[in-house]
PDB file of N, CA and C in Angstrom:
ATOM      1  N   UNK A   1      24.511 -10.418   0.092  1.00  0.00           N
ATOM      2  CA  UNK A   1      23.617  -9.263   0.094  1.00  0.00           C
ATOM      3  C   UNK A   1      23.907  -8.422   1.346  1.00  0.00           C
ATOM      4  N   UNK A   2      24.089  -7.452   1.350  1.00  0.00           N
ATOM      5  CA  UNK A   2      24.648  -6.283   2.146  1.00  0.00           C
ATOM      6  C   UNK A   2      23.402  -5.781   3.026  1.00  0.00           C
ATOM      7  N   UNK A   3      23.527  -5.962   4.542  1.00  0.00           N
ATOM      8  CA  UNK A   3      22.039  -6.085   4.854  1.00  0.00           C
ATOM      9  C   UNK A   3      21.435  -4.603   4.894  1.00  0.00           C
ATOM     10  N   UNK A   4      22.260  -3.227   4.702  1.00  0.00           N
ATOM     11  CA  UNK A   4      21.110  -2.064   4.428  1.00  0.00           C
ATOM     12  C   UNK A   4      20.200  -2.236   2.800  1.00  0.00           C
ATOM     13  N   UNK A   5      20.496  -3.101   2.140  1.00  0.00           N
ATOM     14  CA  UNK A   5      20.313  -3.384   0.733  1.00  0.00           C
ATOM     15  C   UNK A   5      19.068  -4.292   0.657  1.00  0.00           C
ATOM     16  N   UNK A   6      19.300  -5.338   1.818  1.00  0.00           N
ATOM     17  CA  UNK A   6      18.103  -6.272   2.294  1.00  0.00           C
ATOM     18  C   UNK A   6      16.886  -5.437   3.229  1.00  0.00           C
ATOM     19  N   UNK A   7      17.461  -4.608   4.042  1.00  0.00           N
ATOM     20  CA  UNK A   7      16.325  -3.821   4.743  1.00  0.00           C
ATOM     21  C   UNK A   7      15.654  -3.380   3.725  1.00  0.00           C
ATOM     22  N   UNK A   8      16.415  -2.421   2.882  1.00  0.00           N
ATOM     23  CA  UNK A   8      15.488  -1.731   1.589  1.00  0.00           C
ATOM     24  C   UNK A   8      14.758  -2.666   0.751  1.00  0.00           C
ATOM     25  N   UNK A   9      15.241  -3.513   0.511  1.00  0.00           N
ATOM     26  CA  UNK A   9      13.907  -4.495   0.019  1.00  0.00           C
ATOM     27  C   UNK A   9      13.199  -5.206   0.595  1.00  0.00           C
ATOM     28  N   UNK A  10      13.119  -4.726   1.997  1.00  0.00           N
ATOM     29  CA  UNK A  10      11.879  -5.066   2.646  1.00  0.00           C
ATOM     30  C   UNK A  10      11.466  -4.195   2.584  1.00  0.00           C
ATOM     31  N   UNK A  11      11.292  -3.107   2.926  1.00  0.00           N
ATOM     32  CA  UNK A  11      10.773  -1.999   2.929  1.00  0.00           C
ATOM     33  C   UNK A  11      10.079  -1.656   1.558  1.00  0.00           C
ATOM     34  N   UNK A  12      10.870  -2.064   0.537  1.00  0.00           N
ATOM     35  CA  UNK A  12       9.900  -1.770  -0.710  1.00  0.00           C
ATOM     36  C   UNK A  12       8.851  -3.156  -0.728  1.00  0.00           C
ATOM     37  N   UNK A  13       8.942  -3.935   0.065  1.00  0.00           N
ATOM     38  CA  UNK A  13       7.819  -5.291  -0.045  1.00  0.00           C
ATOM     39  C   UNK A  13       6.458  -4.553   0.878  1.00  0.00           C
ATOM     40  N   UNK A  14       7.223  -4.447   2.056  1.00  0.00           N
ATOM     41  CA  UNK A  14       6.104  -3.290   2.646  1.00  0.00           C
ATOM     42  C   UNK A  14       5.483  -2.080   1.970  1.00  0.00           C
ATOM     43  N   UNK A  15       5.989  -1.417   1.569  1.00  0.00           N
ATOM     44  CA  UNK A  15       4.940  -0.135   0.752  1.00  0.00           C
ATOM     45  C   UNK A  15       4.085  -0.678  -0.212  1.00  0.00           C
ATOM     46  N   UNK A  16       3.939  -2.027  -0.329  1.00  0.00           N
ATOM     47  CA  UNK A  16       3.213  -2.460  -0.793  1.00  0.00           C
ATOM     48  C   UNK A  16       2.059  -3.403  -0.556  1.00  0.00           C
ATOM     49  N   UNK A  17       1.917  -3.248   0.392  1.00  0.00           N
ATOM     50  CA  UNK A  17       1.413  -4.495   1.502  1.00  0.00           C
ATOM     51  C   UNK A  17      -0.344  -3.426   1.512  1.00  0.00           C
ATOM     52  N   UNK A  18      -1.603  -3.657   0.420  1.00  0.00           N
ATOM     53  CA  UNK A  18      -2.477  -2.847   0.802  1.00  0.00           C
ATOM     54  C   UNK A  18      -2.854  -2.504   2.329  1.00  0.00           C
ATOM     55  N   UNK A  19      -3.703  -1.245   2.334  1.00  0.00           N
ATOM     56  CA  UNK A  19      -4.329  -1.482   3.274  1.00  0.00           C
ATOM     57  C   UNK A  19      -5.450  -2.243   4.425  1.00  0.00           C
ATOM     58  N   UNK A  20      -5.239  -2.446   5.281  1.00  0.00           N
ATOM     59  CA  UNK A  20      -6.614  -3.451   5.545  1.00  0.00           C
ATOM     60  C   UNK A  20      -5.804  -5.279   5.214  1.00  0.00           C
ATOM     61  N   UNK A  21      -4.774  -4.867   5.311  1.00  0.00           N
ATOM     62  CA  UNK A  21      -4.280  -6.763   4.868  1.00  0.00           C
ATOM     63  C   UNK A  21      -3.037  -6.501   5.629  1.00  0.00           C
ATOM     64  N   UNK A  22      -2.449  -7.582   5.436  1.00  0.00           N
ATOM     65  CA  UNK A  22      -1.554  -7.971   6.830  1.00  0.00           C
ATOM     66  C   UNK A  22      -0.411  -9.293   6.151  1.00  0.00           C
ATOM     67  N   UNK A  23       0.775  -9.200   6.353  1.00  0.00           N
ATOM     68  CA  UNK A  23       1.600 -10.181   5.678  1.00  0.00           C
ATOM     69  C   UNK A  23       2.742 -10.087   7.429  1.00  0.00           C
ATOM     70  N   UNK A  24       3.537 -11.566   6.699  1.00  0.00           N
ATOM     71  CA  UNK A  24       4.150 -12.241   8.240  1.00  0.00           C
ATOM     72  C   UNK A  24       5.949 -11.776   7.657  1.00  0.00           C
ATOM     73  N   UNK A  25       6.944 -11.738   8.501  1.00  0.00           N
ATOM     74  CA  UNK A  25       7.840 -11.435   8.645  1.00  0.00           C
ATOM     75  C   UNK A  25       8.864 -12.818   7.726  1.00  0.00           C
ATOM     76  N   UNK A  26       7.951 -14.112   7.445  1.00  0.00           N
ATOM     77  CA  UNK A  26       8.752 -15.131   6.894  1.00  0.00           C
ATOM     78  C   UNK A  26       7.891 -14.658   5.516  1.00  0.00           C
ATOM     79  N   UNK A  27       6.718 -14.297   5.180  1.00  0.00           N
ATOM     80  CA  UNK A  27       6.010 -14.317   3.720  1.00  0.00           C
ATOM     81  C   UNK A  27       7.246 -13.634   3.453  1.00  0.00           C
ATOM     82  N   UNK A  28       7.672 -12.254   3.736  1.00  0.00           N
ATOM     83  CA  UNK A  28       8.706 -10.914   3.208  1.00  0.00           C
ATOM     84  C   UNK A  28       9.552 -12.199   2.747  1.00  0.00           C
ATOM     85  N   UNK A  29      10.340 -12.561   3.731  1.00  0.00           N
ATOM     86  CA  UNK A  29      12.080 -13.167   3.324  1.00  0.00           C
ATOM     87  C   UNK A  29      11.245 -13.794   2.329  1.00  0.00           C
ATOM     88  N   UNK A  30      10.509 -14.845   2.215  1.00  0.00           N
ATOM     89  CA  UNK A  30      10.362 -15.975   1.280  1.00  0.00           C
ATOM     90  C   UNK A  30      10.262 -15.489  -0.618  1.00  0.00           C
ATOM     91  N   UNK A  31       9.497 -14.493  -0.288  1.00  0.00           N
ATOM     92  CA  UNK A  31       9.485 -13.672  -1.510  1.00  0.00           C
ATOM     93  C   UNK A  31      10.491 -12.912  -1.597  1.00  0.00           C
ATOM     94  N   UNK A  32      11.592 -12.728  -1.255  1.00  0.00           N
ATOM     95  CA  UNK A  32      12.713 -11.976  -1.025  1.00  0.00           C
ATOM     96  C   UNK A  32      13.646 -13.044  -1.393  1.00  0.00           C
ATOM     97  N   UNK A  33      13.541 -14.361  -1.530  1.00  0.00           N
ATOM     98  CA  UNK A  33      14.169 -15.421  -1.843  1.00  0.00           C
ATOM     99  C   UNK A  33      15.297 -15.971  -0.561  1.00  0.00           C
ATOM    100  N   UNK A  34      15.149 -15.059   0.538  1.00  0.00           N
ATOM    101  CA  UNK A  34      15.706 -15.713   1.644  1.00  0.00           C
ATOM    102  C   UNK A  34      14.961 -16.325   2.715  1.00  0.00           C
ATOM    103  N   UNK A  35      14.330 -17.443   2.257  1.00  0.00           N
ATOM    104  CA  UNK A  35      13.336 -18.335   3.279  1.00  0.00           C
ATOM    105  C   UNK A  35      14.448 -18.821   4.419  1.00  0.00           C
ATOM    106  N   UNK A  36      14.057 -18.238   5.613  1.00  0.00           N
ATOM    107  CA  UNK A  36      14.510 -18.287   6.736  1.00  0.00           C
ATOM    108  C   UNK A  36      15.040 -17.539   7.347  1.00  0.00           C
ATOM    109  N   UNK A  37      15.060 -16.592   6.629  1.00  0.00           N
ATOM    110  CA  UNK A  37      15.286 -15.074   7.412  1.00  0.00           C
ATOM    111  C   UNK A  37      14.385 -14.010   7.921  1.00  0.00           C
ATOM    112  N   UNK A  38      13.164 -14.875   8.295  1.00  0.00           N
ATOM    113  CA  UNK A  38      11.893 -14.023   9.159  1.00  0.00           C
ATOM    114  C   UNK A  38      12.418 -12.848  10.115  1.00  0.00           C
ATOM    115  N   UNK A  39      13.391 -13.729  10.725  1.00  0.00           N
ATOM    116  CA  UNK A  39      14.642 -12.542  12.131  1.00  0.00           C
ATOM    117  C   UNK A  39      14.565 -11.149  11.398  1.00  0.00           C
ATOM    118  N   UNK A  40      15.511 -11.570  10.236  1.00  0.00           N
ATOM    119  CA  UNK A  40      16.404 -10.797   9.669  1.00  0.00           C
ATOM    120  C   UNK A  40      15.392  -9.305   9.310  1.00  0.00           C
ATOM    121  N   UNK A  41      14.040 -10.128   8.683  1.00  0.00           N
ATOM    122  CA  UNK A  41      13.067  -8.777   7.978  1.00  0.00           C
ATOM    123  C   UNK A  41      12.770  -8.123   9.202  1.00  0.00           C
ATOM    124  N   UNK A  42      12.162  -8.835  10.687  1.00  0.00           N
ATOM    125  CA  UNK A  42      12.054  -8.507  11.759  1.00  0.00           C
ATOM    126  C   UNK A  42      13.052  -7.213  11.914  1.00  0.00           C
ATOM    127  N   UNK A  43      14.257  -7.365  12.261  1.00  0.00           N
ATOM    128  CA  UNK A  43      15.336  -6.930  12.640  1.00  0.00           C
ATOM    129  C   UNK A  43      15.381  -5.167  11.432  1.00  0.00           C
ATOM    130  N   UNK A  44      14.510  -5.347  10.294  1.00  0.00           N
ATOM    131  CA  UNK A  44      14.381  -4.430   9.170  1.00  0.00           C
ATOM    132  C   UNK A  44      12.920  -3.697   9.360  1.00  0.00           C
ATOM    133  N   UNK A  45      12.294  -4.644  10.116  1.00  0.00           N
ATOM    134  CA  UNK A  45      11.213  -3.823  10.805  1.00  0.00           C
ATOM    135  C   UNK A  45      11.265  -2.697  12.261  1.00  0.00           C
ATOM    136  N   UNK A  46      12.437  -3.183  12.840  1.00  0.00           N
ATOM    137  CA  UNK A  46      12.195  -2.628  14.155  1.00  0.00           C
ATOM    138  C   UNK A  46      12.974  -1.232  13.720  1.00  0.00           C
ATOM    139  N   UNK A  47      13.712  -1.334  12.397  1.00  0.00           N
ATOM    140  CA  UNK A  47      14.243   0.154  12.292  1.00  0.00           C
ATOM    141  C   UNK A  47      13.347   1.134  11.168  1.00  0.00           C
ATOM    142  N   UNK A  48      12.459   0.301  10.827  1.00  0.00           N
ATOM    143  CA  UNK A  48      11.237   1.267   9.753  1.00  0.00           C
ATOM    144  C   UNK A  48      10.494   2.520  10.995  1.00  0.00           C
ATOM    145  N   UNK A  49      10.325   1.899  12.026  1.00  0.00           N
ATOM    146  CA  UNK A  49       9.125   2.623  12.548  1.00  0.00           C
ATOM    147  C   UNK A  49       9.412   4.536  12.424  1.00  0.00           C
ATOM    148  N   UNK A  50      10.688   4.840  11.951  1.00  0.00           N
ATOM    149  CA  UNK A  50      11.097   5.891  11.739  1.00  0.00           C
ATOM    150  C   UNK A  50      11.076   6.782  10.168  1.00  0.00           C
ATOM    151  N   UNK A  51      10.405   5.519   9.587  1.00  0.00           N
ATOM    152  CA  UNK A  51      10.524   6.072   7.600  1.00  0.00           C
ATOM    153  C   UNK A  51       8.513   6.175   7.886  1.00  0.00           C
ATOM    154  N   UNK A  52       8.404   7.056   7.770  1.00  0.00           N
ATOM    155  CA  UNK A  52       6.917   7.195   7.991  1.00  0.00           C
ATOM    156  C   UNK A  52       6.428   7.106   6.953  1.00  0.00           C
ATOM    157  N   UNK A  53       6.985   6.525   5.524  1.00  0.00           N
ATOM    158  CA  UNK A  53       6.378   5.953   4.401  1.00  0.00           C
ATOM    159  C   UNK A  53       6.356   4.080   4.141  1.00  0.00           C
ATOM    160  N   UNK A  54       6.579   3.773   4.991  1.00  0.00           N
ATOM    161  CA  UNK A  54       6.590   2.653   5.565  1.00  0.00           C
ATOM    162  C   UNK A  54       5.766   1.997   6.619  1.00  0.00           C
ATOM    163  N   UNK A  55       4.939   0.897   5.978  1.00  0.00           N
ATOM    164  CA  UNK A  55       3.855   0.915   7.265  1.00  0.00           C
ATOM    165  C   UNK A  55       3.995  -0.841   8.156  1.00  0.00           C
ATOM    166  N   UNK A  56       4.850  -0.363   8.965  1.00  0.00           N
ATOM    167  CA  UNK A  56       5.573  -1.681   9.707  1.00  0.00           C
ATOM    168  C   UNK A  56       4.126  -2.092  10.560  1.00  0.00           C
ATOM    169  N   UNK A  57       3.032  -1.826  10.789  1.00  0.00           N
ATOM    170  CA  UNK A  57       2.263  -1.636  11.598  1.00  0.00           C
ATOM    171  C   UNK A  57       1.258  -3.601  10.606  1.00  0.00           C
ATOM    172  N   UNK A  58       1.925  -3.583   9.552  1.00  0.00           N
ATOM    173  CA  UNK A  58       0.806  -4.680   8.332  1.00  0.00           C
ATOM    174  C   UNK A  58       2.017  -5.767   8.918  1.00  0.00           C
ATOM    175  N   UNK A  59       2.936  -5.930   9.653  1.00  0.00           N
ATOM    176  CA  UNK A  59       3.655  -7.069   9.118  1.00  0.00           C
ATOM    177  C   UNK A  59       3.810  -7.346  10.992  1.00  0.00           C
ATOM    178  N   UNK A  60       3.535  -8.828  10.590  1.00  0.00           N
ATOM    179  CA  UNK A  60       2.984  -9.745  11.952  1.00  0.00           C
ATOM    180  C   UNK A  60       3.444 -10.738  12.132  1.00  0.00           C
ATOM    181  N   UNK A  61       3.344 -11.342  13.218  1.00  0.00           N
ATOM    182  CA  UNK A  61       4.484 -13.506  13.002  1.00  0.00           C
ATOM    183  C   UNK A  61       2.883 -13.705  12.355  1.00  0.00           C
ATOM    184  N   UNK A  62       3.980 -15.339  12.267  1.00  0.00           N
ATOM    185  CA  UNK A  62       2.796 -15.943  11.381  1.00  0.00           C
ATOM    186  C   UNK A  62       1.700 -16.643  12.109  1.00  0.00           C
ATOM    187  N   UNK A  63       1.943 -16.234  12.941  1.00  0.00           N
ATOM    188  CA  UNK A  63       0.088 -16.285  13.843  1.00  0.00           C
ATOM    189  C   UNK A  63      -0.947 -15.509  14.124  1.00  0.00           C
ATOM    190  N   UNK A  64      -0.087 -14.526  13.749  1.00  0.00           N
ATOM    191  CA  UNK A  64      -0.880 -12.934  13.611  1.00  0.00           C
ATOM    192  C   UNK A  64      -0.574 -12.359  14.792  1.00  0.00           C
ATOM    193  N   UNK A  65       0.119 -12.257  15.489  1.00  0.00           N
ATOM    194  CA  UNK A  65       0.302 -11.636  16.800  1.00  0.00           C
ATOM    195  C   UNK A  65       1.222 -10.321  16.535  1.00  0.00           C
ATOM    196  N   UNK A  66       0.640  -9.321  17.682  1.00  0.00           N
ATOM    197  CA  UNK A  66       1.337  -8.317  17.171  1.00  0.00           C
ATOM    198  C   UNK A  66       2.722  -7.872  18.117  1.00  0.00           C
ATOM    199  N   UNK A  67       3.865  -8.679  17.486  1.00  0.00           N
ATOM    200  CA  UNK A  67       4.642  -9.092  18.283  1.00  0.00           C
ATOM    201  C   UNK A  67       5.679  -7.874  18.246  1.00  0.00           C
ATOM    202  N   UNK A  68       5.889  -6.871  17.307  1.00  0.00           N
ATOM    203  CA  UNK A  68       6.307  -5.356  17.011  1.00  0.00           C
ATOM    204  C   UNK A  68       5.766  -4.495  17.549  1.00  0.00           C
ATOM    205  N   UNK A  69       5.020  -4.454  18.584  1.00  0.00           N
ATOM    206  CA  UNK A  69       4.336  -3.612  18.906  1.00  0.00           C
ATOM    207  C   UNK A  69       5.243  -2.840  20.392  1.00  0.00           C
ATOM    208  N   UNK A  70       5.835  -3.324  20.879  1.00  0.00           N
ATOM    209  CA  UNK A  70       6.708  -2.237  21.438  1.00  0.00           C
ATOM    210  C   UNK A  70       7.713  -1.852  20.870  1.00  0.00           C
ATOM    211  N   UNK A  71       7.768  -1.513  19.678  1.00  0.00           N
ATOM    212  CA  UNK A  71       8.580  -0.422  18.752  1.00  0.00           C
ATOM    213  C   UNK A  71       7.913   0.206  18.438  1.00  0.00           C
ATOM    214  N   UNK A  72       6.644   0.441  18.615  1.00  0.00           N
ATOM    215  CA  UNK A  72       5.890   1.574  18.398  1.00  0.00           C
ATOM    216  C   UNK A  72       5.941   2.726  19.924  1.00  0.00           C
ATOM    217  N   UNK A  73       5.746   3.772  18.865  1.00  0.00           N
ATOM    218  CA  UNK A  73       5.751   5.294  19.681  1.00  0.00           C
ATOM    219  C   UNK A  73       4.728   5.044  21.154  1.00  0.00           C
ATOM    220  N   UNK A  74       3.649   3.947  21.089  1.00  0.00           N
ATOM    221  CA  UNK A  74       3.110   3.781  22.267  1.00  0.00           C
ATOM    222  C   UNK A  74       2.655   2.120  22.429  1.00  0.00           C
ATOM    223  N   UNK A  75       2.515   1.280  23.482  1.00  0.00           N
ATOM    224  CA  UNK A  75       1.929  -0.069  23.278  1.00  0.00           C
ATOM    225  C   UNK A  75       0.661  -0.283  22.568  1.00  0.00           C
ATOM    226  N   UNK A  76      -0.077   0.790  22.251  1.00  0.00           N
ATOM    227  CA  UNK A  76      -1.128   0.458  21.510  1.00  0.00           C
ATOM    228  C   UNK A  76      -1.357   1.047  20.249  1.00  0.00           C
ATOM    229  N   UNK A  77      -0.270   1.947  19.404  1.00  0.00           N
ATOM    230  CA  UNK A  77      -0.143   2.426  18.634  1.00  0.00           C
ATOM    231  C   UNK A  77      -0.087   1.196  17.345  1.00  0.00           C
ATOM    232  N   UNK A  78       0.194   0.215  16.885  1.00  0.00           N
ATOM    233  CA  UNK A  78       0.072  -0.809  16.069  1.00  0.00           C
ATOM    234  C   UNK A  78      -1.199  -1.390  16.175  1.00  0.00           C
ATOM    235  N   UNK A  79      -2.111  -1.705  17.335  1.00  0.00           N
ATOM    236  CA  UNK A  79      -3.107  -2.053  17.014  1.00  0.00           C
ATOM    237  C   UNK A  79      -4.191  -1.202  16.806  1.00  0.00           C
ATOM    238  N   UNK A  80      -4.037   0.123  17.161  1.00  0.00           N
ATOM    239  CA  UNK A  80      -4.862   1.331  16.752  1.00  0.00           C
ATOM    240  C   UNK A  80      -4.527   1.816  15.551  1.00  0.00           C
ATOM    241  N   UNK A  81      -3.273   1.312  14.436  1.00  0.00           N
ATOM    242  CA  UNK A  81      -3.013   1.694  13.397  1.00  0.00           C
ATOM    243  C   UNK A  81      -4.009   0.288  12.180  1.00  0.00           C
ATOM    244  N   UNK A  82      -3.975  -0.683  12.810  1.00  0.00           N
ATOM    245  CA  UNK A  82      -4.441  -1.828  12.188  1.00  0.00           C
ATOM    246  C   UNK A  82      -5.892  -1.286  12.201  1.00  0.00           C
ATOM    247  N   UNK A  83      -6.814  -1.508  13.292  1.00  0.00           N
ATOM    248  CA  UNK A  83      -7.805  -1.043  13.526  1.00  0.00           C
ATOM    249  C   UNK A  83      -8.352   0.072  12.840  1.00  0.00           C
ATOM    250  N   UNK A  84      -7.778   1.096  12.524  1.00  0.00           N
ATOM    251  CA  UNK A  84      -8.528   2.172  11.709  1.00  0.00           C
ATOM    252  C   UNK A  84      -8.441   1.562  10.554  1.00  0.00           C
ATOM    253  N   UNK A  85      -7.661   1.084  10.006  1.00  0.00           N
ATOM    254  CA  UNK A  85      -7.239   0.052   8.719  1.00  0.00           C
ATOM    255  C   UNK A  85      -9.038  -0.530   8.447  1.00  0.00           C
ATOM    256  N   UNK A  86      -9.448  -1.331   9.273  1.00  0.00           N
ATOM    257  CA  UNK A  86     -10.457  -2.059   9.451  1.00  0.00           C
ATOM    258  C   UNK A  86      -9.867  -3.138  10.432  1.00  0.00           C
ATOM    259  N   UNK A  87      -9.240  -3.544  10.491  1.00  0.00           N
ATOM    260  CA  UNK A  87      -8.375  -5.091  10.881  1.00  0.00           C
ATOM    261  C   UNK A  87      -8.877  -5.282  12.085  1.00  0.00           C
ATOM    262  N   UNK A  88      -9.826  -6.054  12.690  1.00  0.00           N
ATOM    263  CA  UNK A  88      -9.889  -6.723  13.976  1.00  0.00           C
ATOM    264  C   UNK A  88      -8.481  -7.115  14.608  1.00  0.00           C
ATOM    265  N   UNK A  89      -8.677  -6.440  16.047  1.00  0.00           N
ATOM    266  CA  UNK A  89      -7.176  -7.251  16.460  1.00  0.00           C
ATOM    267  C   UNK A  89      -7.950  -7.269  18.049  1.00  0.00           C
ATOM    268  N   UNK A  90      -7.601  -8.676  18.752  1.00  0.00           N
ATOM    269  CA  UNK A  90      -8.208  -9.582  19.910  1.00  0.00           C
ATOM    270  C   UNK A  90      -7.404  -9.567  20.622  1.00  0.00           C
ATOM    271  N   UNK A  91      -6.795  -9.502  21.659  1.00  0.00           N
ATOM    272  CA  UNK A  91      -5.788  -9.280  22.914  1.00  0.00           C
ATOM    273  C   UNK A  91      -4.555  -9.693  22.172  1.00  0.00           C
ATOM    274  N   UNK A  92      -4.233  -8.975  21.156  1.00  0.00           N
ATOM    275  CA  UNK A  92      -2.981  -8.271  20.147  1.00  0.00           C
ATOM    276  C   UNK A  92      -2.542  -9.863  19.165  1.00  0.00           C
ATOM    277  N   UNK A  93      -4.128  -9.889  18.783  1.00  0.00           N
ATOM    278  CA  UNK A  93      -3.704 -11.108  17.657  1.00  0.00           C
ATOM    279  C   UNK A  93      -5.033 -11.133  16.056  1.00  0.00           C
ATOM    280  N   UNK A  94      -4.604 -10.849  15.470  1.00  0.00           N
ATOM    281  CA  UNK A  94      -5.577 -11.072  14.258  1.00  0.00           C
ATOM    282  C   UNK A  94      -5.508 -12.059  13.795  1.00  0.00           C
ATOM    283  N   UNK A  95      -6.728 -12.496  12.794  1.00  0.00           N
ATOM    284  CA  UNK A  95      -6.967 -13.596  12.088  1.00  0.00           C
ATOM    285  C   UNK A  95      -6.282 -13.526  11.031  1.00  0.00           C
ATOM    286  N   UNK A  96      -5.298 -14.278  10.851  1.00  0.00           N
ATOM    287  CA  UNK A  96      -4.210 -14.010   9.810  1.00  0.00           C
ATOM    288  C   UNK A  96      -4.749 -14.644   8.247  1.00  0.00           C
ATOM    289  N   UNK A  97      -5.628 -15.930   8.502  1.00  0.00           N
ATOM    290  CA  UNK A  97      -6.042 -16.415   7.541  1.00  0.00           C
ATOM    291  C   UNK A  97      -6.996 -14.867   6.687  1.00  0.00           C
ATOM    292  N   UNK A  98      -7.915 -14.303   7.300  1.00  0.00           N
ATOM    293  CA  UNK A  98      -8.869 -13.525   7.275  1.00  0.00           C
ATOM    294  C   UNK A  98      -8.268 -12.236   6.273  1.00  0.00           C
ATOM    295  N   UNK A  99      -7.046 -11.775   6.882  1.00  0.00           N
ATOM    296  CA  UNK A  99      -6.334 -10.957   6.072  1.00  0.00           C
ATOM    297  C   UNK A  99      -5.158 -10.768   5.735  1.00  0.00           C
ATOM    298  N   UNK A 100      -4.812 -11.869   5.492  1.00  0.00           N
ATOM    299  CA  UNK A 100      -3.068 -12.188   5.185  1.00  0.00           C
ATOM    300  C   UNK A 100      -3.043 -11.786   3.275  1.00  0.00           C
ATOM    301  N   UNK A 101      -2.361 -11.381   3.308  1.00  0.00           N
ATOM    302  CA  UNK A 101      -1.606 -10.889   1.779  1.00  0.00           C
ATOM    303  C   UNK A 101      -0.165 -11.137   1.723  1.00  0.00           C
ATOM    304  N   UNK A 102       0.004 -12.259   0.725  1.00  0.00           N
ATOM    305  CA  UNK A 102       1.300 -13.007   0.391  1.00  0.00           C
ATOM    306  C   UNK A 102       1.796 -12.533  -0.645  1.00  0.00           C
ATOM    307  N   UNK A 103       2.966 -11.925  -0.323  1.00  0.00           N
ATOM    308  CA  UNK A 103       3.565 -10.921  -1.426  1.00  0.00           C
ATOM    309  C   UNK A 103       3.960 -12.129  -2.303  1.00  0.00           C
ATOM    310  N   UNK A 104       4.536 -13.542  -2.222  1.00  0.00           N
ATOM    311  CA  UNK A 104       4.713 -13.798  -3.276  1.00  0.00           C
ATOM    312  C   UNK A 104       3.681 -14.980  -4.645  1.00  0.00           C
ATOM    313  N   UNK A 105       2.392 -14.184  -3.941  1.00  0.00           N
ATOM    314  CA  UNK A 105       1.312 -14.631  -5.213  1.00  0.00           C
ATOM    315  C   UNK A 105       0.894 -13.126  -5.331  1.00  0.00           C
ATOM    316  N   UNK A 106       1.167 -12.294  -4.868  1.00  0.00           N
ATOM    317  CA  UNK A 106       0.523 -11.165  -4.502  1.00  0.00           C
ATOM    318  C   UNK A 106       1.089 -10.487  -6.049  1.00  0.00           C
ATOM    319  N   UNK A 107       2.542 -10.465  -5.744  1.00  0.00           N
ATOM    320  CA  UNK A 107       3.526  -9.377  -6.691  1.00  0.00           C
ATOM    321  C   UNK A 107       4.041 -10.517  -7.613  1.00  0.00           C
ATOM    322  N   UNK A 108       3.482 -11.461  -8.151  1.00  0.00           N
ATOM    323  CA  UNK A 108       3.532 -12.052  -9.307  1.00  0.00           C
ATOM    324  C   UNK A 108       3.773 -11.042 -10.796  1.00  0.00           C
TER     325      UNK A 108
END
């Protein structure tokens, strides 16, 4: 798989990710059928922050930490994007149980 081909299907996993919910960088690969390439979606996140139909701001490690957040236009721009969302976020960590959306029970 040709990885601008893999970015784009992250990116289409993301435009789908509702609002107000939150999915982890290993849910993407796993439903993407490459379990273990959390990096890799990572690595497909840090170049979204520029497709402004893309909302890299929902996708978090799997502890909920908002570990993308200096690829944003400012250090607090991801958790002020979550936050209007509704999303509680605590010295840059949400409750992942609380609002995690797993694309692959999700997009069944």
């Amino acid at each position: 798989m040709a990885k601008d081909n893999f970015f784009e299907d992250v990116y289409q996993v993301v435009r789908l990710i509702p609002k107000g919910r939150i999915t982890s960088y290993g849910a993407i690969a796993e439903y993407l059928g490459s379990k273990g390439s959390a990096r890799m979606v990572g690595w497909a996140m840090n170049q979204a922050h520029t497709l402004p139909d893309v909302p890299a701001h929902r996708v978090l490690n799997r502890h909920g930490f908002l570990t993308g957040k200096h690829h944003f236009a400012s250090p607090n721009q991801m958790q002020e994007l979550l936050e209007a969302e509704g999303i509680e976020v605590q010295e840059d960590q949400v409750d992942f149980k609380k609002y995690y959306w797993n694309p692959s029970v999700e997009l069944l």
